[in-house]
PDB file of N, CA and C in Angstrom:
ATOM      1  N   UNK A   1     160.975  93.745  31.703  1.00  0.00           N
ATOM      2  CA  UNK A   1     161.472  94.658  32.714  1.00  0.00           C
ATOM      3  C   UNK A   1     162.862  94.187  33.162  1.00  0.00           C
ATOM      4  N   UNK A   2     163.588  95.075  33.340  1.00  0.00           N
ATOM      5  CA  UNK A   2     164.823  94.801  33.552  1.00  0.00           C
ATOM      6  C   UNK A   2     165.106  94.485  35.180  1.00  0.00           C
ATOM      7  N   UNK A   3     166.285  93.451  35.544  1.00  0.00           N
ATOM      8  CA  UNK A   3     166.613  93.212  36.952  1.00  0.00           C
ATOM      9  C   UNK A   3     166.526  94.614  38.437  1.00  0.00           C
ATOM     10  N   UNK A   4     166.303  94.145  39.173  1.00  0.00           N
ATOM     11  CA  UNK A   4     166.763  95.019  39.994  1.00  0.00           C
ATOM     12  C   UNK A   4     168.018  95.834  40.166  1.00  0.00           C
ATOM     13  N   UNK A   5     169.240  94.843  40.112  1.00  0.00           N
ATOM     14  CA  UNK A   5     170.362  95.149  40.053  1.00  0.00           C
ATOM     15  C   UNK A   5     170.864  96.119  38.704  1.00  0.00           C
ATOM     16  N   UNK A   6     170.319  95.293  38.057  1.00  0.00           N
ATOM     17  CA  UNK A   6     170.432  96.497  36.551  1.00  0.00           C
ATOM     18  C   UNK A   6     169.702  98.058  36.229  1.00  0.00           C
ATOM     19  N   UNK A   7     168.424  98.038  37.329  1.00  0.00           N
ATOM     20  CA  UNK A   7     168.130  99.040  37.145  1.00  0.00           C
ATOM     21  C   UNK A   7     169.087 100.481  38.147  1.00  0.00           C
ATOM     22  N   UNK A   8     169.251  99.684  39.334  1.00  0.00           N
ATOM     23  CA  UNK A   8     169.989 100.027  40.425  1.00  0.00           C
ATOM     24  C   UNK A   8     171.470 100.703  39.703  1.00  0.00           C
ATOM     25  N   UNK A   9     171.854 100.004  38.946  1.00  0.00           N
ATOM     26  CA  UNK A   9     173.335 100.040  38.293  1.00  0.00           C
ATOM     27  C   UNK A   9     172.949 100.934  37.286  1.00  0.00           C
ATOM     28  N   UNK A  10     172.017 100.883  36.083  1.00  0.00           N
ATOM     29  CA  UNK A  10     171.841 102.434  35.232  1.00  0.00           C
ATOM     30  C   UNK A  10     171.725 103.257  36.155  1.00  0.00           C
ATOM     31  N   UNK A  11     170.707 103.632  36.710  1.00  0.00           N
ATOM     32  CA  UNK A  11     170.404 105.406  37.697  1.00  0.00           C
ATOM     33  C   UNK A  11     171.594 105.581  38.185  1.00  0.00           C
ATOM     34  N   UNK A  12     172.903 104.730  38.514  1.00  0.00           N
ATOM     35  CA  UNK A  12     173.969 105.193  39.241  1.00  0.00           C
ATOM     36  C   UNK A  12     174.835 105.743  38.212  1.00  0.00           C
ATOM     37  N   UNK A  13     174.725 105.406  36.790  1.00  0.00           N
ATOM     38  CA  UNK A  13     175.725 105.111  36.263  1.00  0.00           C
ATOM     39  C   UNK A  13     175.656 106.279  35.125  1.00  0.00           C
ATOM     40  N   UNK A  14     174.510 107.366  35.888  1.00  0.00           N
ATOM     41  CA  UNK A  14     173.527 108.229  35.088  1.00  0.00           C
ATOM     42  C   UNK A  14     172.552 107.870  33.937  1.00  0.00           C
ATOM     43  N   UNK A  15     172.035 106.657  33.834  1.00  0.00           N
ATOM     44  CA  UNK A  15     171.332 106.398  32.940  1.00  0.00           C
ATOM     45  C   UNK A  15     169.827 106.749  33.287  1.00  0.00           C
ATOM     46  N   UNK A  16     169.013 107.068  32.451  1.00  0.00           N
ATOM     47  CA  UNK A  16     167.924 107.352  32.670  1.00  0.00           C
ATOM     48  C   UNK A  16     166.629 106.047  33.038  1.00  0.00           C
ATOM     49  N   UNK A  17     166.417 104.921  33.868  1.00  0.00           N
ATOM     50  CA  UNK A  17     165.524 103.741  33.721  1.00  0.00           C
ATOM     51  C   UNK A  17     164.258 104.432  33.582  1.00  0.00           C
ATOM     52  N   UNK A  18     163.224 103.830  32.989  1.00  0.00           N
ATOM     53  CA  UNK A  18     161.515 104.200  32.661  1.00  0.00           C
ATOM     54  C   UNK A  18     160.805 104.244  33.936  1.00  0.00           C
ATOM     55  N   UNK A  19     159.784 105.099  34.183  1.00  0.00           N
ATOM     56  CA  UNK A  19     159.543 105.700  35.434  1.00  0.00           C
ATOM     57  C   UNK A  19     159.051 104.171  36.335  1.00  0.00           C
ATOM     58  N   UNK A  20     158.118 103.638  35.360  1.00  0.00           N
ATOM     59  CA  UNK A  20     157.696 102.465  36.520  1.00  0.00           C
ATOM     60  C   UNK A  20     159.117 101.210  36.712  1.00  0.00           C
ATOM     61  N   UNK A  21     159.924 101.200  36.299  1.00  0.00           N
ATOM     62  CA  UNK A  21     160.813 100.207  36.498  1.00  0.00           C
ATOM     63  C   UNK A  21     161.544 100.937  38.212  1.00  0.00           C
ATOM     64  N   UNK A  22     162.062 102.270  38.265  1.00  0.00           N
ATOM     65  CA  UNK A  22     161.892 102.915  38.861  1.00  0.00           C
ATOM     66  C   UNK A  22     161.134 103.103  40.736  1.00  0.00           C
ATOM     67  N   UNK A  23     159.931 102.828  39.970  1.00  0.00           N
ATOM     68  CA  UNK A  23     158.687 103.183  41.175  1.00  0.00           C
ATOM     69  C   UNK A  23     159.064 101.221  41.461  1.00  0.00           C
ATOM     70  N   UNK A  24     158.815 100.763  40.729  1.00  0.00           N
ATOM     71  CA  UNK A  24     159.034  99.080  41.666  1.00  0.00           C
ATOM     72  C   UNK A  24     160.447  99.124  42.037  1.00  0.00           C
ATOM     73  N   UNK A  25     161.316  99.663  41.575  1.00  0.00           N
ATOM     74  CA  UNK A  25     162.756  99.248  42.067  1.00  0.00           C
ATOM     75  C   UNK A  25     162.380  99.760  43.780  1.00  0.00           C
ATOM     76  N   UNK A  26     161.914 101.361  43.575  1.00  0.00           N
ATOM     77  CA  UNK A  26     161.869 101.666  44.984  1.00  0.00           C
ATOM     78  C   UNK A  26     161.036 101.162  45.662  1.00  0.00           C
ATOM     79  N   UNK A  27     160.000 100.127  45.656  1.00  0.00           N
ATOM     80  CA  UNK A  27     158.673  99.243  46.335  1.00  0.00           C
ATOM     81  C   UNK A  27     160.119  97.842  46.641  1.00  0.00           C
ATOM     82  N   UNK A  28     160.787  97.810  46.160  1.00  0.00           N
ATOM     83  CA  UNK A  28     161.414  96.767  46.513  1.00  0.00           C
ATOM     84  C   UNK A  28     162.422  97.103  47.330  1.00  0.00           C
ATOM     85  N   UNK A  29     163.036  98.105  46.906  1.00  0.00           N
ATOM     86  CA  UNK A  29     164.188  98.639  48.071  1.00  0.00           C
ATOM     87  C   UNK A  29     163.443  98.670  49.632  1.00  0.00           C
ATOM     88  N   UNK A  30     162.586  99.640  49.375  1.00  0.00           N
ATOM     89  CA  UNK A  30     161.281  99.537  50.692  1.00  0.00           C
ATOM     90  C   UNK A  30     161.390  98.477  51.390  1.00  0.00           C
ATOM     91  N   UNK A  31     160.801  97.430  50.610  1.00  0.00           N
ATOM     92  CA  UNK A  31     160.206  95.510  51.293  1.00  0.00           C
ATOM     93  C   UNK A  31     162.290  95.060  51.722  1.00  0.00           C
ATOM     94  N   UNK A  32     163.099  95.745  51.021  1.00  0.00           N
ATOM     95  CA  UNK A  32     164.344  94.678  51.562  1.00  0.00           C
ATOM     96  C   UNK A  32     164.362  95.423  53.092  1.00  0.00           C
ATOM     97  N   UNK A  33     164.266  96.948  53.054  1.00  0.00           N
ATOM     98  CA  UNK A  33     164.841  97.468  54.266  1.00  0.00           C
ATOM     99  C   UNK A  33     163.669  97.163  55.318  1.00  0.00           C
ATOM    100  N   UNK A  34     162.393  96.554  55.685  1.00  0.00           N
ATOM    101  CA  UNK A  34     162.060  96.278  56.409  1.00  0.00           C
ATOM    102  C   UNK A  34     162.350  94.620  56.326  1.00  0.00           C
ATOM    103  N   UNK A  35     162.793  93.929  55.842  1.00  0.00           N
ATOM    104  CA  UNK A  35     163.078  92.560  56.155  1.00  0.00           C
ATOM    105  C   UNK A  35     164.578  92.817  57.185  1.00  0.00           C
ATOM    106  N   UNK A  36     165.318  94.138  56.837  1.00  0.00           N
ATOM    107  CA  UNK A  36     166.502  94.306  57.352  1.00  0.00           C
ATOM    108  C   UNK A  36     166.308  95.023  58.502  1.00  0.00           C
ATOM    109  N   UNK A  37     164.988  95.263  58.882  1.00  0.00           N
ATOM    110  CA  UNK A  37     164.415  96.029  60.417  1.00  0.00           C
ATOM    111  C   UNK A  37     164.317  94.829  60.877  1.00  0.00           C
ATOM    112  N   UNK A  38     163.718  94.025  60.476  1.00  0.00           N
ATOM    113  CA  UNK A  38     163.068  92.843  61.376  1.00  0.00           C
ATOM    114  C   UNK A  38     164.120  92.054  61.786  1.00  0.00           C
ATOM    115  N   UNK A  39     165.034  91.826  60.964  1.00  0.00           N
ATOM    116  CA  UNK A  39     166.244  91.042  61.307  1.00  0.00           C
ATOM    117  C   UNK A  39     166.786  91.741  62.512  1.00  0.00           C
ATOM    118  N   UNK A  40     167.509  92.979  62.327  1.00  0.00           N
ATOM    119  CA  UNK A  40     168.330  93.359  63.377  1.00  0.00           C
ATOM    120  C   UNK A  40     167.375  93.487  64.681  1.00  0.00           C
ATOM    121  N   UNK A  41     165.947  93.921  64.783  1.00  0.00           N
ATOM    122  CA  UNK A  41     165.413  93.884  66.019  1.00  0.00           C
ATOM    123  C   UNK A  41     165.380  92.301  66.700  1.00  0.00           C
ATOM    124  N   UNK A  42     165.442  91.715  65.591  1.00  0.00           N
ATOM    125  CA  UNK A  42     165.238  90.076  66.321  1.00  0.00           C
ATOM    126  C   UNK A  42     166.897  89.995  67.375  1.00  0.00           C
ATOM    127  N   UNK A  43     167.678  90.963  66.652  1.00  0.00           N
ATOM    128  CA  UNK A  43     169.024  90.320  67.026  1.00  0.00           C
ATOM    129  C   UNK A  43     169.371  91.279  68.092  1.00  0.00           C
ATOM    130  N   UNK A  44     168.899  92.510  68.427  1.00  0.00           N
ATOM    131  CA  UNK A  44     168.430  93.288  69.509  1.00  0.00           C
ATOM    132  C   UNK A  44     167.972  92.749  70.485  1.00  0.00           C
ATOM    133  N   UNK A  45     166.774  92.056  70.153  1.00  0.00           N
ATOM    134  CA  UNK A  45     165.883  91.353  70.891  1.00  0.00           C
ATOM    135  C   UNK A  45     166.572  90.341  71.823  1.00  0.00           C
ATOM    136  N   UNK A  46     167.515  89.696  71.116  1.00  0.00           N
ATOM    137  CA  UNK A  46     167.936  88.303  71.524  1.00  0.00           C
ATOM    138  C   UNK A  46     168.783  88.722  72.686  1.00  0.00           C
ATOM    139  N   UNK A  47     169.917  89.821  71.656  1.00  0.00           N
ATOM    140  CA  UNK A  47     171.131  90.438  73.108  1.00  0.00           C
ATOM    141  C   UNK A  47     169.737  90.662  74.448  1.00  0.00           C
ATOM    142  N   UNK A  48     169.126  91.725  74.058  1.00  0.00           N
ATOM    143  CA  UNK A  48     168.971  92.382  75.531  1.00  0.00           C
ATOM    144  C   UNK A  48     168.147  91.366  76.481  1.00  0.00           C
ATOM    145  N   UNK A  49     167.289  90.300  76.016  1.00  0.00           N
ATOM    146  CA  UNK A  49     166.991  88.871  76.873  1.00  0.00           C
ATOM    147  C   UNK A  49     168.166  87.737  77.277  1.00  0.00           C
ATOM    148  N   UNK A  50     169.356  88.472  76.406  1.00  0.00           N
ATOM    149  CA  UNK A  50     170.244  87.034  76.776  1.00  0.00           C
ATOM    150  C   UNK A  50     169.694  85.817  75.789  1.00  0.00           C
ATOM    151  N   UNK A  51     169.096  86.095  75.223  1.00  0.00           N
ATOM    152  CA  UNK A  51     168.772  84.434  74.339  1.00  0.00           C
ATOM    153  C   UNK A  51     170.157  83.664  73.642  1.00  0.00           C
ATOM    154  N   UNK A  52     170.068  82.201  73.359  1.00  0.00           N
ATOM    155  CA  UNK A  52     170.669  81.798  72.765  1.00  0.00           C
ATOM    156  C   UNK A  52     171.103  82.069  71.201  1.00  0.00           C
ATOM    157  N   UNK A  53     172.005  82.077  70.972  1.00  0.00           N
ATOM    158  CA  UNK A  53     172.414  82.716  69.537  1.00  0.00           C
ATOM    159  C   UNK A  53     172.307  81.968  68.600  1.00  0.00           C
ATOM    160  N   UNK A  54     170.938  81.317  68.201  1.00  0.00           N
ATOM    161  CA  UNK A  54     170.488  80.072  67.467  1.00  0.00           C
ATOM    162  C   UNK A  54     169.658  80.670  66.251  1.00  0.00           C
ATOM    163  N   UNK A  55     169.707  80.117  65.017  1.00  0.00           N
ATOM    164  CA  UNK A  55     168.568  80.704  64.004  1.00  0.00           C
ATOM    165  C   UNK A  55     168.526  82.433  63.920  1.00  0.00           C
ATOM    166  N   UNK A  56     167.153  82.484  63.901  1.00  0.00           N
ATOM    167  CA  UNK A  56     167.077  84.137  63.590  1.00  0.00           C
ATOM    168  C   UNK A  56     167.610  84.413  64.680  1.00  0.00           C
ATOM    169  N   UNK A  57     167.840  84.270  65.790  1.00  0.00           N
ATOM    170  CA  UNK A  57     168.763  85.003  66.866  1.00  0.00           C
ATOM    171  C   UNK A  57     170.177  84.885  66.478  1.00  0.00           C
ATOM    172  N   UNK A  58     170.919  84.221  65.914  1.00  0.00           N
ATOM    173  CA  UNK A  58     172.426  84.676  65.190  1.00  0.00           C
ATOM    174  C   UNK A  58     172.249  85.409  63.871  1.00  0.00           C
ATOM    175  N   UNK A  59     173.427  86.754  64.571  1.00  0.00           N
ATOM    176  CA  UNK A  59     173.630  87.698  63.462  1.00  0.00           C
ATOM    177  C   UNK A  59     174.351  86.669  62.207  1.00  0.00           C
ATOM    178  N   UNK A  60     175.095  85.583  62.385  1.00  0.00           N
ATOM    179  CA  UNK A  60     175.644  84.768  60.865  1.00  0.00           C
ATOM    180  C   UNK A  60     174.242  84.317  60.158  1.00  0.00           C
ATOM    181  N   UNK A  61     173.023  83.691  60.981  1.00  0.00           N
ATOM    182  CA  UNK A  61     172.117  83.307  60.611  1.00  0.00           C
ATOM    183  C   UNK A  61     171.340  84.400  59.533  1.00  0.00           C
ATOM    184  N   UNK A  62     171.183  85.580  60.363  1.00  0.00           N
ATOM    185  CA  UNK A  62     170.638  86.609  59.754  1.00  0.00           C
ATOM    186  C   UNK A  62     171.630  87.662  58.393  1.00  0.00           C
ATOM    187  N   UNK A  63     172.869  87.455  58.302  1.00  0.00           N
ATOM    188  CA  UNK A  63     173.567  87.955  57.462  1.00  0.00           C
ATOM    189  C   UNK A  63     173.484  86.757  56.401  1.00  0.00           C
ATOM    190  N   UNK A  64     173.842  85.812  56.594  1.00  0.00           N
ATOM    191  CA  UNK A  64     173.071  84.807  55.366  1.00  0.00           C
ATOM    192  C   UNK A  64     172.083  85.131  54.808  1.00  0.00           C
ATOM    193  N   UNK A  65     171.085  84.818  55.589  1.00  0.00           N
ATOM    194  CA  UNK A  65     169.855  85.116  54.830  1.00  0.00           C
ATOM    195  C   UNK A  65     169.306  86.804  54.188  1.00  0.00           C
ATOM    196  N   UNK A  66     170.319  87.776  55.102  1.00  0.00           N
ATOM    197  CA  UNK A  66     170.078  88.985  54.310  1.00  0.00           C
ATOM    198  C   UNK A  66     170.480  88.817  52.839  1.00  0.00           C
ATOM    199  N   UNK A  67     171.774  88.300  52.377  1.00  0.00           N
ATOM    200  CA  UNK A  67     172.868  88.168  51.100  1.00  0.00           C
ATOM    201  C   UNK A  67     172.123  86.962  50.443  1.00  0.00           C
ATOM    202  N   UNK A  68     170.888  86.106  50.798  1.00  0.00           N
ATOM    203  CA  UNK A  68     169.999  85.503  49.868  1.00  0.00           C
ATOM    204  C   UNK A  68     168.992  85.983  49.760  1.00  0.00           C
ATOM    205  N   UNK A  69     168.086  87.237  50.416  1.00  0.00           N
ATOM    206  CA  UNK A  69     167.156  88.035  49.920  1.00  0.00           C
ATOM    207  C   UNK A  69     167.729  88.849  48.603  1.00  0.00           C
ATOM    208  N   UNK A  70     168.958  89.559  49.051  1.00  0.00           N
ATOM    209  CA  UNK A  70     169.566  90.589  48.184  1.00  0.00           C
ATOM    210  C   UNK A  70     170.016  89.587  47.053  1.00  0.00           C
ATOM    211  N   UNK A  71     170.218  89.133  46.329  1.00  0.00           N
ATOM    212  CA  UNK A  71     170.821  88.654  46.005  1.00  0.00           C
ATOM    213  C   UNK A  71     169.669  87.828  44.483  1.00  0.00           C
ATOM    214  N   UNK A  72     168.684  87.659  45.799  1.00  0.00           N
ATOM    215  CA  UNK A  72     167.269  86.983  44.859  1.00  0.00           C
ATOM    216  C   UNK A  72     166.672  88.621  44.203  1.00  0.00           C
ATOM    217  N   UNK A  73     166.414  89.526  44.746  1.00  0.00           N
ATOM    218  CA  UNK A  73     165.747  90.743  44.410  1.00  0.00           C
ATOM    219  C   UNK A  73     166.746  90.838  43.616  1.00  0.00           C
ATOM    220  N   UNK A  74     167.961  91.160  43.828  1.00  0.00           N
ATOM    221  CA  UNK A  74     168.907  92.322  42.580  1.00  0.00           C
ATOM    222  C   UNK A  74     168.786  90.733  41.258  1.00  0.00           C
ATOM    223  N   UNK A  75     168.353  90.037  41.241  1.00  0.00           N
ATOM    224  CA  UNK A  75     168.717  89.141  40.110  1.00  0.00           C
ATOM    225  C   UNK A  75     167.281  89.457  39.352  1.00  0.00           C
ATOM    226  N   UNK A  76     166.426  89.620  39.811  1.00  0.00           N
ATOM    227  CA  UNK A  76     164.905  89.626  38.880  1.00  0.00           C
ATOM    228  C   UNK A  76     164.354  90.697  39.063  1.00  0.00           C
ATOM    229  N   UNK A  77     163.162  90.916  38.113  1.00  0.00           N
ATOM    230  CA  UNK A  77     162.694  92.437  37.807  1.00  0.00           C
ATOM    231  C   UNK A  77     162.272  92.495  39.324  1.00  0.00           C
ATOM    232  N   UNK A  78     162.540  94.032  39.696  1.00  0.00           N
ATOM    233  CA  UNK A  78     161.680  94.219  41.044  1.00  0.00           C
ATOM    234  C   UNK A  78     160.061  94.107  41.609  1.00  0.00           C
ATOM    235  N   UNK A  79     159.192  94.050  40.299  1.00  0.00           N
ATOM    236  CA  UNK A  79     157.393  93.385  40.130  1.00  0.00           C
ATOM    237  C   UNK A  79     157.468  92.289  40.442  1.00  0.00           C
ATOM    238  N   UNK A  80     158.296  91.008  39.935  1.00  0.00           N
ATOM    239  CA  UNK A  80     158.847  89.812  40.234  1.00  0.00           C
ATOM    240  C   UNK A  80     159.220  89.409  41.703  1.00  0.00           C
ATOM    241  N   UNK A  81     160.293  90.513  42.062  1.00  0.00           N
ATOM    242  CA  UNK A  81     160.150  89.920  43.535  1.00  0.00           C
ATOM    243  C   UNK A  81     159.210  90.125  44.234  1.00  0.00           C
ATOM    244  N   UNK A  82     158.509  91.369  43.768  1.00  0.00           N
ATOM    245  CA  UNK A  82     157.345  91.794  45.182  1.00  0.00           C
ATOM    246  C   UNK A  82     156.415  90.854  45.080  1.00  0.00           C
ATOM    247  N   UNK A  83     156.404  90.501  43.758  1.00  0.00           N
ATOM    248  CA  UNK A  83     155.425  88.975  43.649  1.00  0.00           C
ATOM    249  C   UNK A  83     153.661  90.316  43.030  1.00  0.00           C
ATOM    250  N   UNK A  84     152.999  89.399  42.727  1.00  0.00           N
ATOM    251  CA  UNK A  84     151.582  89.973  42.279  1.00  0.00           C
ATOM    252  C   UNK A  84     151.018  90.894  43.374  1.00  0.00           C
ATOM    253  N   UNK A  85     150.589  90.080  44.496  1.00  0.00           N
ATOM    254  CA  UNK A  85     149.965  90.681  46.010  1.00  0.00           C
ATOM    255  C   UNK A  85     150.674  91.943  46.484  1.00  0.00           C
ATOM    256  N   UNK A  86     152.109  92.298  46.192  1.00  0.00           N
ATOM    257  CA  UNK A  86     152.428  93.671  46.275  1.00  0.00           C
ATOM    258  C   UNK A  86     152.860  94.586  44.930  1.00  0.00           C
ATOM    259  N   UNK A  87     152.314  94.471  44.040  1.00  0.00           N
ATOM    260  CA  UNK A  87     152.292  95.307  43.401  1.00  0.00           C
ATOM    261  C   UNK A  87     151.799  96.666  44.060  1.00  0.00           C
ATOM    262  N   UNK A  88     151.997  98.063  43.482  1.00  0.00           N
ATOM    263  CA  UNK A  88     152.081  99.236  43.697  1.00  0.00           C
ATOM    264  C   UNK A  88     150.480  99.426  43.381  1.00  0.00           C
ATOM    265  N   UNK A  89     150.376  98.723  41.714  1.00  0.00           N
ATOM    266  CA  UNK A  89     149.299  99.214  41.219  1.00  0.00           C
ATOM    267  C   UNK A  89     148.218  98.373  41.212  1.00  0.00           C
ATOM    268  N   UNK A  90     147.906  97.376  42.241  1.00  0.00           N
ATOM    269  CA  UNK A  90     147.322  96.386  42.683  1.00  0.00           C
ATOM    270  C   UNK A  90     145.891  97.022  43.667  1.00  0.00           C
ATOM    271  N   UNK A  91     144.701  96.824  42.911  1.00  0.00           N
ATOM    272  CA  UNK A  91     143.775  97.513  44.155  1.00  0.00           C
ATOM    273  C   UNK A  91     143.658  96.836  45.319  1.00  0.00           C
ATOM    274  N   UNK A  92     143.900  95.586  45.186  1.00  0.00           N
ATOM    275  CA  UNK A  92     143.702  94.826  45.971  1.00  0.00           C
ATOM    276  C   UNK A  92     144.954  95.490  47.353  1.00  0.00           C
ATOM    277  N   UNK A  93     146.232  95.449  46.810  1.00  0.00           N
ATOM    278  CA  UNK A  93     147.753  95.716  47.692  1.00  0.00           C
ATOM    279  C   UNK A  93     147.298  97.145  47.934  1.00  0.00           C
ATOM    280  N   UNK A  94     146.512  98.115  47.382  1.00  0.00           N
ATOM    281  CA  UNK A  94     146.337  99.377  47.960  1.00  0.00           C
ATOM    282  C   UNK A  94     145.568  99.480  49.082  1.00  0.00           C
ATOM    283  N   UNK A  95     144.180  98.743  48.907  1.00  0.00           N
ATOM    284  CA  UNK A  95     143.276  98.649  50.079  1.00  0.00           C
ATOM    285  C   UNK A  95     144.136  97.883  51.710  1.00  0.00           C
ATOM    286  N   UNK A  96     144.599  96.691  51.145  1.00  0.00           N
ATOM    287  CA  UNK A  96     145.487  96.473  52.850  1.00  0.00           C
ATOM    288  C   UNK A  96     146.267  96.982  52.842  1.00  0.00           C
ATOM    289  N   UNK A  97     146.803  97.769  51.897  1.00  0.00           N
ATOM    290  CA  UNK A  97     147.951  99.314  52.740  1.00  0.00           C
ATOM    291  C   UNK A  97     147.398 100.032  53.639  1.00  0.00           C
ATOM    292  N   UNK A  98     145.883 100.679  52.736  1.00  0.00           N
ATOM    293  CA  UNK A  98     145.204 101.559  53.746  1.00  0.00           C
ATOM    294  C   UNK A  98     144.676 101.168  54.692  1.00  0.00           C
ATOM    295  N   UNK A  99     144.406  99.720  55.671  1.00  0.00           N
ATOM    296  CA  UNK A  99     143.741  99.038  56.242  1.00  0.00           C
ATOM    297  C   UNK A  99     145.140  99.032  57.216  1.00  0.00           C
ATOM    298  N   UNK A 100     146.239  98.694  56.768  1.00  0.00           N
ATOM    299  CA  UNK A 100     147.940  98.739  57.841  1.00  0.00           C
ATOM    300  C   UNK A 100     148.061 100.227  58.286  1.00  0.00           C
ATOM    301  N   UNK A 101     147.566 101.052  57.587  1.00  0.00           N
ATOM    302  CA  UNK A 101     148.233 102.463  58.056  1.00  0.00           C
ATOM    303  C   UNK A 101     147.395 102.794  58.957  1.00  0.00           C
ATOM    304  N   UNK A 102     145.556 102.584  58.613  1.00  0.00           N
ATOM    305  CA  UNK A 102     144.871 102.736  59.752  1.00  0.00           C
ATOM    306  C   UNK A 102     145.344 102.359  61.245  1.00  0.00           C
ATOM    307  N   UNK A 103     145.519 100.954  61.146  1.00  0.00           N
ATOM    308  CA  UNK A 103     145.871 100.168  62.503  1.00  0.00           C
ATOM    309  C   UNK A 103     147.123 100.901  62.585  1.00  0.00           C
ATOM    310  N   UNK A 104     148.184 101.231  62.130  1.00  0.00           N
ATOM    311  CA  UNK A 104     149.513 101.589  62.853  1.00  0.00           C
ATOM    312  C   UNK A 104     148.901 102.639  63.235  1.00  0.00           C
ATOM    313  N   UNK A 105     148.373 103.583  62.669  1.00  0.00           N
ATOM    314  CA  UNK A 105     148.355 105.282  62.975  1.00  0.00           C
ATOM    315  C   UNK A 105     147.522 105.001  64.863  1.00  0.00           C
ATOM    316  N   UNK A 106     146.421 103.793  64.562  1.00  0.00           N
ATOM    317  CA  UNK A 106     145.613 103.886  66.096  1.00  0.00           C
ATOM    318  C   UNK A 106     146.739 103.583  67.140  1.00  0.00           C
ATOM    319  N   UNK A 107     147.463 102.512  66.968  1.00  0.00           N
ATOM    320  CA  UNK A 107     148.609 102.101  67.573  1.00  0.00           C
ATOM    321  C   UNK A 107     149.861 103.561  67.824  1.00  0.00           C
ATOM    322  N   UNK A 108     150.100 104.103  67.104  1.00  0.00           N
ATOM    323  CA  UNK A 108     150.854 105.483  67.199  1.00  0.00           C
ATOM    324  C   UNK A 108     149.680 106.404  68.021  1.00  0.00           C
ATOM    325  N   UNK A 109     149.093 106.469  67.897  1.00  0.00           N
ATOM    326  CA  UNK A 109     147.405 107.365  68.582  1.00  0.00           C
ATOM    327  C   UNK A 109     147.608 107.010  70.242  1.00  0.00           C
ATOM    328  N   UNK A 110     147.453 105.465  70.702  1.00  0.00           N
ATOM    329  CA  UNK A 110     147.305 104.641  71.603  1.00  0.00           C
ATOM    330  C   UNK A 110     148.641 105.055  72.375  1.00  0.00           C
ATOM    331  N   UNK A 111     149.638 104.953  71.474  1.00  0.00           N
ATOM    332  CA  UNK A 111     150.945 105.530  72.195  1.00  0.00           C
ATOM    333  C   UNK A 111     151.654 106.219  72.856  1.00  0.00           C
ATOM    334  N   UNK A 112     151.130 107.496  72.106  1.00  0.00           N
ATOM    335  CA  UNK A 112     151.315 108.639  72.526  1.00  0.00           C
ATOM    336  C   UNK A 112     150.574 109.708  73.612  1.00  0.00           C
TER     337      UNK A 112
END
């Protein structure tokens, strides 16, 4: 299976990539943009308490480590980064999907 970055770079470049290289590229795009939620709320978090601008509370801290996530994903197949436990086609990674969506949806339920 080809890199992330490489698959990322054919579809742009109009090339056609094979559907599942594809479906994991986008399971991985997914997993970067919530590592990139969590970051900026931490750094949200920090401004609106006033915290010290230390570790995950500095945006340099957190822009580092965004450009070594990215950096590790666009270099290896996207199955590779998600690692085994998130595979797409994993029964195991399907059942605690449906077990997370339950609890968020009660939590969205609870909310509203």
């Amino acid at each position: 299976m080809e890199s992330l970055g490489s698959i990322i770079e054919a579809a742009k470049s109009g090339e056609k990539p094979n559907y599942d290289e594809l479906r994991y590229a986008v399971c991985a795009m997914s997993s970067l943009m919530v590592f990139d939620l969590m970051a900026l709320r931490a750094l949200a978090d920090a401004e609106k308490q006033n915290k010290k601008r230390i570790l995950s509370y500095s945006a340099v801290f957190q822009y580092e480590e965004r450009m070594k996530r990215v950096y590790q994903a666009l270099n290896k197949s996207p199955l590779e980064w998600l690692g085994v436990e998130n595979c797409p086609d994993s029964p195991e990674a399907q059942e605690r999907r449906k077990g997370i969506k339950k609890l968020v949806n009660k939590i969205i339920e609870n909310i509203a």
